[in-house]
N, C-alpha and C. Protein backbone atom coordinates (compact mmCIF):
# COMPACT_ATOMS: atom_id res chain seq x y z
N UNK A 1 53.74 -7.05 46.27
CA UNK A 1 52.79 -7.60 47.20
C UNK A 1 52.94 -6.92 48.55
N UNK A 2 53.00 -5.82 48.75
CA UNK A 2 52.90 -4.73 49.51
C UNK A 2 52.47 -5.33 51.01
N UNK A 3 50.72 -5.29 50.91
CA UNK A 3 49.92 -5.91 52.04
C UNK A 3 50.46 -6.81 52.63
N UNK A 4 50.87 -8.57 51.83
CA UNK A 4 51.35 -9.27 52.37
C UNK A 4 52.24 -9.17 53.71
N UNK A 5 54.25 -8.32 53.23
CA UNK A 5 54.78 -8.56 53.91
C UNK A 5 54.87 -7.35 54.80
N UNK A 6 54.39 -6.54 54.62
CA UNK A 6 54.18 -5.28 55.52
C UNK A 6 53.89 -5.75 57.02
N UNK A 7 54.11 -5.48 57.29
CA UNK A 7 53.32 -5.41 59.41
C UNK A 7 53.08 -4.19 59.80
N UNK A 8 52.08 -3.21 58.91
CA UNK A 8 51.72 -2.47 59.86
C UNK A 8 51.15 -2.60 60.87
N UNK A 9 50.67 -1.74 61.66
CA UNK A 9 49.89 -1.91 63.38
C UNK A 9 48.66 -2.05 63.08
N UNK A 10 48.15 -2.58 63.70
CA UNK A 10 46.61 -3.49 63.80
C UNK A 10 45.43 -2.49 63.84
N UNK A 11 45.86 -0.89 63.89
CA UNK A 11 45.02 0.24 63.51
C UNK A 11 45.57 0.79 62.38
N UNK A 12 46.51 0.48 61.53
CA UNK A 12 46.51 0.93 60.43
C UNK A 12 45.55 1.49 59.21
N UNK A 13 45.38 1.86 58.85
CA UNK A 13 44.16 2.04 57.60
C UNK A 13 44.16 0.60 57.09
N UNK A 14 45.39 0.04 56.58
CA UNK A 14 45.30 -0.86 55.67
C UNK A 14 45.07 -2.56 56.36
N UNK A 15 45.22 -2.42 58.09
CA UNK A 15 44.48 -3.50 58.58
C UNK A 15 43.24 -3.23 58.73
N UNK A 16 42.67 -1.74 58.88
CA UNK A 16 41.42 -1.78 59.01
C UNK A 16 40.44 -1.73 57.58
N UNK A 17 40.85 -1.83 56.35
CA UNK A 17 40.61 -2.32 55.46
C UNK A 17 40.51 -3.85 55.18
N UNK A 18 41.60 -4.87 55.75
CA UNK A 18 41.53 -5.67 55.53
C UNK A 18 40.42 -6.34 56.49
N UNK A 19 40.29 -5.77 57.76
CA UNK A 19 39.52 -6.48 59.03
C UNK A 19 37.46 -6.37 58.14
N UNK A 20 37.52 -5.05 57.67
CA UNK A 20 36.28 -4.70 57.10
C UNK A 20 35.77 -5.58 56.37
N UNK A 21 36.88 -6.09 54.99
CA UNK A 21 36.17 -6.89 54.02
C UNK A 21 36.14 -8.44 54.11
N UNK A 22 37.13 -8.48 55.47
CA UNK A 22 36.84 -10.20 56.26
C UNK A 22 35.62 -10.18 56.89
N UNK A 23 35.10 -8.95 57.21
CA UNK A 23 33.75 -8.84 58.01
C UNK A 23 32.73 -9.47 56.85
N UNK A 24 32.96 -8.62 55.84
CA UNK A 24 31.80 -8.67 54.87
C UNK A 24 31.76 -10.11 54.30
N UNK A 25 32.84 -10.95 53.86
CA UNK A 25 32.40 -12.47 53.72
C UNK A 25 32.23 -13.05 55.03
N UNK A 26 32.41 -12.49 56.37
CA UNK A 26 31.87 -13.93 57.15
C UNK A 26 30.22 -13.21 57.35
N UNK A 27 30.25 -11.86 57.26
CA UNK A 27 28.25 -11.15 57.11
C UNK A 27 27.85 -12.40 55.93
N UNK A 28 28.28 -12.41 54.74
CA UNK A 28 27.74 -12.92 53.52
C UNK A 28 27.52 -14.56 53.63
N UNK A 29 28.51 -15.05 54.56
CA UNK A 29 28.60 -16.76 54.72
C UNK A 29 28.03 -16.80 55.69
N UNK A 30 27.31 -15.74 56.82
CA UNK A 30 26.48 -16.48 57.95
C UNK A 30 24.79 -15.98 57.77
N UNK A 31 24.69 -15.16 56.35
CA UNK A 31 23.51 -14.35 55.89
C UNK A 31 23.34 -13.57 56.57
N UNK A 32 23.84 -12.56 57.54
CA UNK A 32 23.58 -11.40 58.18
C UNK A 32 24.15 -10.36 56.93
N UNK A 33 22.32 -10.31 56.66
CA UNK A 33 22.59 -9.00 55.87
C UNK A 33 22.54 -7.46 56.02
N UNK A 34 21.99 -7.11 57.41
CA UNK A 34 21.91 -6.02 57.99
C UNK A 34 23.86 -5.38 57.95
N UNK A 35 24.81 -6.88 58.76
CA UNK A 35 25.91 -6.37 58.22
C UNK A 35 26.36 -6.07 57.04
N UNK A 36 26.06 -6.82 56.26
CA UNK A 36 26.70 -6.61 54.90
C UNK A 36 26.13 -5.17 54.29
N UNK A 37 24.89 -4.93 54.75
CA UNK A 37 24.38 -3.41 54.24
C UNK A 37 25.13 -2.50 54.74
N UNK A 38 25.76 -2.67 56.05
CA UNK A 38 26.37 -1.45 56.89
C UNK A 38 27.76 -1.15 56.52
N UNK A 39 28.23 -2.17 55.49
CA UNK A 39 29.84 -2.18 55.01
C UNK A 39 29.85 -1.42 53.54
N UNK A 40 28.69 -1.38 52.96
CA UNK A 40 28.61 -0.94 51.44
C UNK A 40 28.22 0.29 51.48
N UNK A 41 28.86 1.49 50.58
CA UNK A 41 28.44 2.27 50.39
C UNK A 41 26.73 2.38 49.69
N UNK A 42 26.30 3.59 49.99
CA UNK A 42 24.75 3.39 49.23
C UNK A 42 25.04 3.18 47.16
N UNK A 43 26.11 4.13 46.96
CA UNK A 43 26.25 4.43 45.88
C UNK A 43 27.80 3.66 45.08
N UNK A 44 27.44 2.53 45.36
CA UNK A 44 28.57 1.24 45.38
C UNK A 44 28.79 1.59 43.90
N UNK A 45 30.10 2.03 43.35
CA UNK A 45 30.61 1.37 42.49
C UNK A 45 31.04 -0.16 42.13
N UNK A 46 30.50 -0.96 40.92
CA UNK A 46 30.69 -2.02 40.68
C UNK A 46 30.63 -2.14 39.25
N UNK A 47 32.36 -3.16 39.15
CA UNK A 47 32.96 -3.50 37.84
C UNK A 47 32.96 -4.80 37.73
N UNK A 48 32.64 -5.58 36.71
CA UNK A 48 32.49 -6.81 36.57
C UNK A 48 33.54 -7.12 35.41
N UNK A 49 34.15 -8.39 35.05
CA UNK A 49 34.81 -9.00 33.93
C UNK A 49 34.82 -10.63 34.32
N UNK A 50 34.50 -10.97 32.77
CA UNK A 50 33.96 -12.38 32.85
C UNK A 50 32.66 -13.08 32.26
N UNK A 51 32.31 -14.15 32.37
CA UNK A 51 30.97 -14.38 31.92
C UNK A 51 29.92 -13.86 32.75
N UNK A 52 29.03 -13.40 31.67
CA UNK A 52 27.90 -12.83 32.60
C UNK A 52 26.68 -14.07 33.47
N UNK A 53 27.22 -15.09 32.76
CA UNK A 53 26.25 -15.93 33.72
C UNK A 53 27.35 -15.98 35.35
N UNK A 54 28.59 -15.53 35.39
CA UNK A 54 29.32 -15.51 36.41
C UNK A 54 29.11 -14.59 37.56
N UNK A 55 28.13 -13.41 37.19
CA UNK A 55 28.11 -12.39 38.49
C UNK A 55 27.19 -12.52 39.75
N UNK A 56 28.15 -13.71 40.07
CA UNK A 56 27.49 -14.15 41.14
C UNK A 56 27.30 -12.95 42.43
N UNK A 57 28.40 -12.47 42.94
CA UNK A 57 28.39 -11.66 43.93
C UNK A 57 27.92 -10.45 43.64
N UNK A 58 27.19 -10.11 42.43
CA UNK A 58 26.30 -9.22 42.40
C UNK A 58 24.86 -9.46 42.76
N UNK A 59 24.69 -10.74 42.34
CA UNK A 59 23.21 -11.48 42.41
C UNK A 59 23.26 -11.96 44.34
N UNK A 60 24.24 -12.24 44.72
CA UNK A 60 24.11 -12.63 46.40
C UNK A 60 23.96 -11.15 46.69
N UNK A 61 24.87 -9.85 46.67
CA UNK A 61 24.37 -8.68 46.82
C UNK A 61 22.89 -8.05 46.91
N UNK A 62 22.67 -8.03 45.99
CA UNK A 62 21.26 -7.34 45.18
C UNK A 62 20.11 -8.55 45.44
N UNK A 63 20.03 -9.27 46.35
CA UNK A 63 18.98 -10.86 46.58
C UNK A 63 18.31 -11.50 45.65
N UNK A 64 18.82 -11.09 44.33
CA UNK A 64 18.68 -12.45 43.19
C UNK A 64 18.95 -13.59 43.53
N UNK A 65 19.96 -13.90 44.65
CA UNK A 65 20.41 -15.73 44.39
C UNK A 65 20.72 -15.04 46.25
N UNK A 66 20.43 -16.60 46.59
CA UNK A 66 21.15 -16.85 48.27
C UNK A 66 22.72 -17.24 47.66
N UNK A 67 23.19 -17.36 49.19
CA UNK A 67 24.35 -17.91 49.38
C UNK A 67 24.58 -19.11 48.99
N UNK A 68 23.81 -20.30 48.53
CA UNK A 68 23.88 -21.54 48.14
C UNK A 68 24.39 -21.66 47.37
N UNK A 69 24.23 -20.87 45.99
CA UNK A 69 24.21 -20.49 44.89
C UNK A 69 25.85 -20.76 44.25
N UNK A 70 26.22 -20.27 44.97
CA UNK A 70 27.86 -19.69 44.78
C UNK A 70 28.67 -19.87 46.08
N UNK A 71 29.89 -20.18 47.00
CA UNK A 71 30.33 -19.78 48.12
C UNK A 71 31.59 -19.22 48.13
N UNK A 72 31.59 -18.17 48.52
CA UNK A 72 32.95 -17.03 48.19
C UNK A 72 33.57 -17.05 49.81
N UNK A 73 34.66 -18.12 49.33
CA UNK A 73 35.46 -18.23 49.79
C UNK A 73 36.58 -17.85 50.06
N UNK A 74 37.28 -16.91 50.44
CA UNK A 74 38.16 -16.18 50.14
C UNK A 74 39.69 -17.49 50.86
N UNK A 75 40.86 -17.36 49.79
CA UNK A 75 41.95 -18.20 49.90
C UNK A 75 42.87 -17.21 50.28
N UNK A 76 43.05 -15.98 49.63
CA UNK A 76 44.00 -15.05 50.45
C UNK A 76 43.85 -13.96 50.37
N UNK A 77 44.22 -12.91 51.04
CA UNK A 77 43.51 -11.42 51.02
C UNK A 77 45.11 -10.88 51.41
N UNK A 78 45.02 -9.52 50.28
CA UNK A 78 46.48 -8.65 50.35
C UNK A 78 45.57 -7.14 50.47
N UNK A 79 46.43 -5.99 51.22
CA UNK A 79 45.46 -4.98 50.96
C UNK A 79 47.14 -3.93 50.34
N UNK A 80 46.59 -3.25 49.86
CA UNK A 80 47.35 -2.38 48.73
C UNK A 80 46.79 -1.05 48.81
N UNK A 81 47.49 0.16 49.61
CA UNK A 81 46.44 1.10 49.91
C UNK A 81 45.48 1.34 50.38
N UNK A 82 44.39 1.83 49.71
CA UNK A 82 43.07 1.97 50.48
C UNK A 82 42.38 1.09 49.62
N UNK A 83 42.71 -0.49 48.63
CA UNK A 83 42.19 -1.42 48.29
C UNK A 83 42.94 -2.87 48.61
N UNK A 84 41.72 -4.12 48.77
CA UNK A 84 41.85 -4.77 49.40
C UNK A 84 41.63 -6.04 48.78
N UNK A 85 42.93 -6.89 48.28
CA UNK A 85 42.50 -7.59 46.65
C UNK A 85 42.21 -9.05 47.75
N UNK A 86 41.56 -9.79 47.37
CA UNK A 86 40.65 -11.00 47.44
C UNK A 86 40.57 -12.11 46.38
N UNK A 87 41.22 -13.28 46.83
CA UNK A 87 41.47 -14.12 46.05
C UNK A 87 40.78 -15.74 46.38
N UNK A 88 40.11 -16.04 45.01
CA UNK A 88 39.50 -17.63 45.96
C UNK A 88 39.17 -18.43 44.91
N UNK A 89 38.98 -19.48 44.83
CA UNK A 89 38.50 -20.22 43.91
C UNK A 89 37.66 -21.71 44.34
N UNK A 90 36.59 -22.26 43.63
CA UNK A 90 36.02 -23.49 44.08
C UNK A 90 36.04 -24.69 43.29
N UNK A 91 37.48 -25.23 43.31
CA UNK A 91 37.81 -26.46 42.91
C UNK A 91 38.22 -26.00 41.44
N UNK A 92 37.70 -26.75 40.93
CA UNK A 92 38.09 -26.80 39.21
C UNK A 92 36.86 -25.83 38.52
N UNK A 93 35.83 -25.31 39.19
CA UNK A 93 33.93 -24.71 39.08
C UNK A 93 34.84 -23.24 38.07
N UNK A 94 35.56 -22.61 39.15
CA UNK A 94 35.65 -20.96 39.18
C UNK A 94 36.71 -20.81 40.04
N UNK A 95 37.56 -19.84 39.35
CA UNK A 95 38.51 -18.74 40.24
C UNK A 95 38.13 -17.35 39.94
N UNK A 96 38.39 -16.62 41.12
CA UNK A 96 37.77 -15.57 41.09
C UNK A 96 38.66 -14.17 42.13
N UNK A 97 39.09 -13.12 41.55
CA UNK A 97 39.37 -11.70 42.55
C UNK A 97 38.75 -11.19 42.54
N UNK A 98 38.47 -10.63 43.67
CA UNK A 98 37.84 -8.93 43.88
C UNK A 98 38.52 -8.30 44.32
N UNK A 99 38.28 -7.12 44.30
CA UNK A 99 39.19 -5.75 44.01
C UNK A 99 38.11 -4.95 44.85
N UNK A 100 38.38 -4.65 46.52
CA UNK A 100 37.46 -3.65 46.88
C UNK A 100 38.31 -2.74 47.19
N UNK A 101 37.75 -1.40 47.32
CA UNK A 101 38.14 -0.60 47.47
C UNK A 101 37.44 0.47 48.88
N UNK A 102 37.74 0.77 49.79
CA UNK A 102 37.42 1.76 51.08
C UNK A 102 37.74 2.44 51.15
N UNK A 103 36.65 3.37 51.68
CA UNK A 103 36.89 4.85 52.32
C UNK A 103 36.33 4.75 53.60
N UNK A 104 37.28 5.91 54.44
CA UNK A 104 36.57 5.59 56.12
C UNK A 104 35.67 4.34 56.47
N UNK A 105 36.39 3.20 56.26
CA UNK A 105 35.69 1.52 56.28
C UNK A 105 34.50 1.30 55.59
N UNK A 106 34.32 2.15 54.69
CA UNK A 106 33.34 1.60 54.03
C UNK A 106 33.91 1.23 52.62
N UNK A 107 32.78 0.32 51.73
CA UNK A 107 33.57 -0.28 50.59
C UNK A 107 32.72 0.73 49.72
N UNK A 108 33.64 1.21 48.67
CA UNK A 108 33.17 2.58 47.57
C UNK A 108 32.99 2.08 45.93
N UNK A 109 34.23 1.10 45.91
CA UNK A 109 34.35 0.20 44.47
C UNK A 109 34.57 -1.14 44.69
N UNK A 110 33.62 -2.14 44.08
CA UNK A 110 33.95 -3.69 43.83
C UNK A 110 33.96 -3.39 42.35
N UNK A 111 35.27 -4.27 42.10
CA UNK A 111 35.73 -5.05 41.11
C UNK A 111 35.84 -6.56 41.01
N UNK A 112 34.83 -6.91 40.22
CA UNK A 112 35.07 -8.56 39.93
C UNK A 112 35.46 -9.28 38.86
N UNK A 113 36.74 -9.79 38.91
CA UNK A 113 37.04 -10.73 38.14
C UNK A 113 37.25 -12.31 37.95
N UNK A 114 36.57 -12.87 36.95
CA UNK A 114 35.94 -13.88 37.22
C UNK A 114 36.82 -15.60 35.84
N UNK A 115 37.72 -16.13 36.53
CA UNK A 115 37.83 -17.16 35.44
C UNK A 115 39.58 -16.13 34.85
N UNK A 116 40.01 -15.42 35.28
CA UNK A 116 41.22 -14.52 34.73
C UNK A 116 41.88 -14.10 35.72
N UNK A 117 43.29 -14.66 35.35
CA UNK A 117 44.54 -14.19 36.18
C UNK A 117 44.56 -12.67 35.84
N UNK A 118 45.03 -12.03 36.73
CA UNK A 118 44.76 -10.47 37.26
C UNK A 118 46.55 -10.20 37.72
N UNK A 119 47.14 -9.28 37.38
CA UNK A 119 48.21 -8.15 37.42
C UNK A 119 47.80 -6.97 37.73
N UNK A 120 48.44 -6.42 39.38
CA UNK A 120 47.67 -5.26 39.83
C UNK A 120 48.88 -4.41 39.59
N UNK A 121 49.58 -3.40 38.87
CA UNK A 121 51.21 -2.93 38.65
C UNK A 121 50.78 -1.58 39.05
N UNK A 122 51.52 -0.50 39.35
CA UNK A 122 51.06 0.94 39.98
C UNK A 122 51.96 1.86 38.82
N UNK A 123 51.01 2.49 38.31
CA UNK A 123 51.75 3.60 37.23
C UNK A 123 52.39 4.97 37.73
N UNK A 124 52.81 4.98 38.91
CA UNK A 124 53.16 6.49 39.21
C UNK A 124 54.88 6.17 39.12
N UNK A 125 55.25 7.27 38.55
CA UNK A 125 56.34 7.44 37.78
C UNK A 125 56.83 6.11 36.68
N UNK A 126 55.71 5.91 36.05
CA UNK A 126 56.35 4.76 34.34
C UNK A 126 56.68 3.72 34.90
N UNK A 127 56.77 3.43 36.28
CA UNK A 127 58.05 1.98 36.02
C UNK A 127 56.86 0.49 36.09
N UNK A 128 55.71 0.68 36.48
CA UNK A 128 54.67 0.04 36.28
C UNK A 128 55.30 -1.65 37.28
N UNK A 129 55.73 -1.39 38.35
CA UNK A 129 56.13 -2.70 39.17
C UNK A 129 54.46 -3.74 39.81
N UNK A 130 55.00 -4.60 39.72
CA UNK A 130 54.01 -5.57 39.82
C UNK A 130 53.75 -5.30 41.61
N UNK A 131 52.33 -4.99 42.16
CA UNK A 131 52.44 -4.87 43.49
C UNK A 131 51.63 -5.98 43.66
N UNK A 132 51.15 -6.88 43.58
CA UNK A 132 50.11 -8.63 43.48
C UNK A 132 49.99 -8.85 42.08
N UNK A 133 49.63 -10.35 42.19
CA UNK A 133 49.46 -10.92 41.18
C UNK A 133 48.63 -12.41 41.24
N UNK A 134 47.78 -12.42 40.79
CA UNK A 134 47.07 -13.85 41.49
C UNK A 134 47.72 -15.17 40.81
N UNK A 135 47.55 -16.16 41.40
CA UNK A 135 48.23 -17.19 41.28
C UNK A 135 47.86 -18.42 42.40
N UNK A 136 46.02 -18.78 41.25
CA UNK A 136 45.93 -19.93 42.24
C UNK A 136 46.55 -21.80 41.64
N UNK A 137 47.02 -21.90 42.83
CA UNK A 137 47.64 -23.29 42.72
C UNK A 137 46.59 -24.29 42.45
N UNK A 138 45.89 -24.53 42.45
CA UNK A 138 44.85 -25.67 41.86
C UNK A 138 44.18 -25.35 40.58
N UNK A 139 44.77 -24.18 40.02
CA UNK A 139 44.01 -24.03 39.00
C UNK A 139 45.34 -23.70 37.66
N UNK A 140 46.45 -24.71 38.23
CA UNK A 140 47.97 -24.01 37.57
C UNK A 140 47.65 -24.16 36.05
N UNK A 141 47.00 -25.61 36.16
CA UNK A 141 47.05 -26.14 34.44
C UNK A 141 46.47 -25.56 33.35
N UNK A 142 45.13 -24.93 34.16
CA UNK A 142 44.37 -24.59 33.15
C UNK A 142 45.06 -22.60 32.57
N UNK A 143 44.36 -22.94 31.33
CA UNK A 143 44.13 -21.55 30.52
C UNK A 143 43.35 -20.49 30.38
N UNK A 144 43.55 -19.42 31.08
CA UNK A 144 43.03 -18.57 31.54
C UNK A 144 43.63 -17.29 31.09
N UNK A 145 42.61 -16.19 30.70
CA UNK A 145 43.37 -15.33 29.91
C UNK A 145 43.80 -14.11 31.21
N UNK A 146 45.05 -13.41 30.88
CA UNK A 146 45.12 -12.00 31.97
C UNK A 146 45.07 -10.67 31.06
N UNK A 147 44.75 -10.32 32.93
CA UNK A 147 44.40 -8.64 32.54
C UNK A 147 45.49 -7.94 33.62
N UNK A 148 45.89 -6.74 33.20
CA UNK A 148 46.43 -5.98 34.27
C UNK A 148 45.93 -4.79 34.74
N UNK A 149 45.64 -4.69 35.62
CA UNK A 149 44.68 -3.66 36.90
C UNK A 149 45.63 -2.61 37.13
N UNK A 150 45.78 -1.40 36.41
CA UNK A 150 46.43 -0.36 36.79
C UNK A 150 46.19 0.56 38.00
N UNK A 151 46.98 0.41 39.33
CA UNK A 151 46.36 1.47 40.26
C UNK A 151 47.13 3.07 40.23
């Protein structure tokens, strides 16, 4: 969990990653979408996993559904490199990560995972160490299947 206990300096890449994609949910929760256009690349990579009636934050994206719809709430945010994992859930409804990813502050790849505990481990040199791992507390009981996110 890298992001967490790190303190880099408040111009770091990896705070200015994190400052970017706090921008983009409070653009998305106050409907300023002019911001939210200015944070996305034109040629957005986007990965989805989960039910497909679940892609919500593609449909608030792309103006299929308002903000009513869904509210992405973010509960904790770790950034890990030049990606910036996002964690939230709404009651007992949905838990949910995203996985963005930036270049020069802009976001290049969303990854959404939706209803599944997520393992982000880093493969450079085999030893595959766990760098996050989601783990929401209101949702301890239930059964939920995982995946692990190789960076």
């Amino acid at each position: 969990m890298a992001g967490e206990n790190a303190e880099p300096s408040s111009t770091s890449p990896e705070n200015q990653n994190k400052a970017a994609v706090n921008a983009l949910y409070k653009a998305l929760g106050s409907g300023d979408a002019e911001r939210v256009v200015g944070l996305l690349a034109t040629d957005l990579e986007w990965w989805f996993h989960g039910p497909q009636n679940c892609q919500h934050m593609m449909r608030v994206l792309t103006g299929e559904s308002d903000l009513a719809e869904f509210r992405f709430e973010p509960r904790s945010i770790t950034t890990i490199d030049d990606r910036v994992i996002v964690e939230g859930w709404e009651g007992a409804q949905a838990y949910w990560v995203h996985v963005w990813t930036l270049k020069d502050g802009i976001i290049t790849q969303f990854r959404e995972y939706f209803n599944t505990w997520l393992t982000v481990t880093e493969l450079i040199g085999h030893q595959s160490p766990t760098l996050w791992q989601s783990g929401p507390r209101d949702l301890a009981n239930r059964s939920l299947p995982g995946l692990v996110l190789a960076i």
